[in-house]
Protein backbone atom coordinates (compact mmCIF):
# COMPACT_ATOMS: atom_id res chain seq x y z
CA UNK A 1 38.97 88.37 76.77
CA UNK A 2 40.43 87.16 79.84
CA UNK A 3 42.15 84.22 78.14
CA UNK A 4 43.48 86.14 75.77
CA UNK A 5 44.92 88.52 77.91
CA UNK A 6 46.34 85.31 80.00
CA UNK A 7 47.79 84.36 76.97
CA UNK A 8 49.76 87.55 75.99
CA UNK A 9 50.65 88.24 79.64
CA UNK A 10 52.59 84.97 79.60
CA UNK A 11 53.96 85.05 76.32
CA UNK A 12 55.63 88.27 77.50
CA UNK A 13 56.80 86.89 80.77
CA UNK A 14 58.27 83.95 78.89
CA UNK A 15 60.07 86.73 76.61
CA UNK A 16 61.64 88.38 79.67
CA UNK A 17 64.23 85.52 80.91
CA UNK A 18 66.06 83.79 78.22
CA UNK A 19 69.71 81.90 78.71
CA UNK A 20 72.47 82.09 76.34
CA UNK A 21 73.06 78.10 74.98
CA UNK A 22 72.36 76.69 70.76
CA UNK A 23 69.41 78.29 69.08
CA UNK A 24 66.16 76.48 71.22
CA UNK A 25 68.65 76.18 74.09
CA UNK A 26 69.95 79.75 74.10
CA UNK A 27 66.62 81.53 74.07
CA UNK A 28 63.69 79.01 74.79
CA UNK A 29 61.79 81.39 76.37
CA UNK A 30 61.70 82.92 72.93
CA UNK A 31 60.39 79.85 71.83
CA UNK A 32 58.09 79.36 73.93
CA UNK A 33 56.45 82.73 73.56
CA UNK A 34 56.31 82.32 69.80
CA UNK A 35 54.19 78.35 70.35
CA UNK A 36 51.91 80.60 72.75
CA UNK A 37 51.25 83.44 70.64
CA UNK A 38 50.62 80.93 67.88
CA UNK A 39 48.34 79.11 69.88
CA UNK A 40 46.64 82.13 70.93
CA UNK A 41 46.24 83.59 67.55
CA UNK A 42 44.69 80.21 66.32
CA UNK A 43 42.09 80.28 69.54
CA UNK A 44 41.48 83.70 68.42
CA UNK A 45 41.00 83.07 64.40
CA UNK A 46 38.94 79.82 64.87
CA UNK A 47 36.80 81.24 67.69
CA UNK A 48 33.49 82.22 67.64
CA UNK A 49 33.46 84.69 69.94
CA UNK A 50 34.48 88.66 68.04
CA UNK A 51 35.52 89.74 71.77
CA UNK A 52 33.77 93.30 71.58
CA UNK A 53 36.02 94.08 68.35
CA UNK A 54 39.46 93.31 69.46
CA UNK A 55 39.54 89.96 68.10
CA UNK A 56 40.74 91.47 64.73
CA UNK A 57 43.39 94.45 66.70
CA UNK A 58 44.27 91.35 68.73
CA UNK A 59 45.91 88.94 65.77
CA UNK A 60 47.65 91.90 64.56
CA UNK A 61 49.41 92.85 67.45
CA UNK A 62 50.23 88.98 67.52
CA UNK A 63 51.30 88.90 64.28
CA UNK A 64 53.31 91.53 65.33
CA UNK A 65 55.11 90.37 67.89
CA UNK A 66 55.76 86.99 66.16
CA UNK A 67 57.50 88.91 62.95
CA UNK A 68 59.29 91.18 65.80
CA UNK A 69 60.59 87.62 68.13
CA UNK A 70 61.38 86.14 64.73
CA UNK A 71 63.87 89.03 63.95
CA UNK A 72 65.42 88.94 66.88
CA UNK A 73 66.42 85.37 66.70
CA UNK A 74 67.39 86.22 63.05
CA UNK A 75 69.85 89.32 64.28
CA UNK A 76 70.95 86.74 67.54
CA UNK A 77 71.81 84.10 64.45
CA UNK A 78 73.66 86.80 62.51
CA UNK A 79 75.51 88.69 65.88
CA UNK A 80 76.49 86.26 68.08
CA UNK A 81 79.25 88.87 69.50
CA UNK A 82 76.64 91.56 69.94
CA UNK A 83 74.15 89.64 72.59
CA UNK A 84 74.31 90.34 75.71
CA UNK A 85 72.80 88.11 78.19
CA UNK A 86 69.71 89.33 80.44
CA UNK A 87 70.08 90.39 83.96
């Protein structure tokens, strides 16, 4: 449970500072928070362990999230003029 925690924690962190360059340049934090939940969700799908339950709640918050980041570089793609960079 802790390591998945760890591992959503992060990917979130990662989410909050992104720079404005080309598409893996411009938002690699992005990036990186989409290989981490990925990696998580695999830990979590291959695992033995059911974590109490929220194994299952767990990979579909992921999936989540992943569908949600993958939008947003979508709409970044498609706006350019509309982003405005993080503080």
């Amino acid at each position: 449970m802790k390591k998945l925690c760890l591992g959503i924690a992060v990917s979130f962190l990662l989410l909050g500072a992104f720079s404005a360059a080309a598409e893996e340049e411009r938002y690699p934090s992005i990036h990186h928070a989409i290989a981490a939940l990925e990696r998580t969700k695999q830990e979590l799908e291959t695992g033995e362990h059911g974590f109490g339950g929220h194994r299952s709640q767990a990979i579909e918050h992921i999936d989540g999230a992943l569908k949600e980041l993958h939008l947003a570089l979508a709409y970044a793609d498609a706006h350019p003029d509309k982003i405005v960079p993080a503080h």
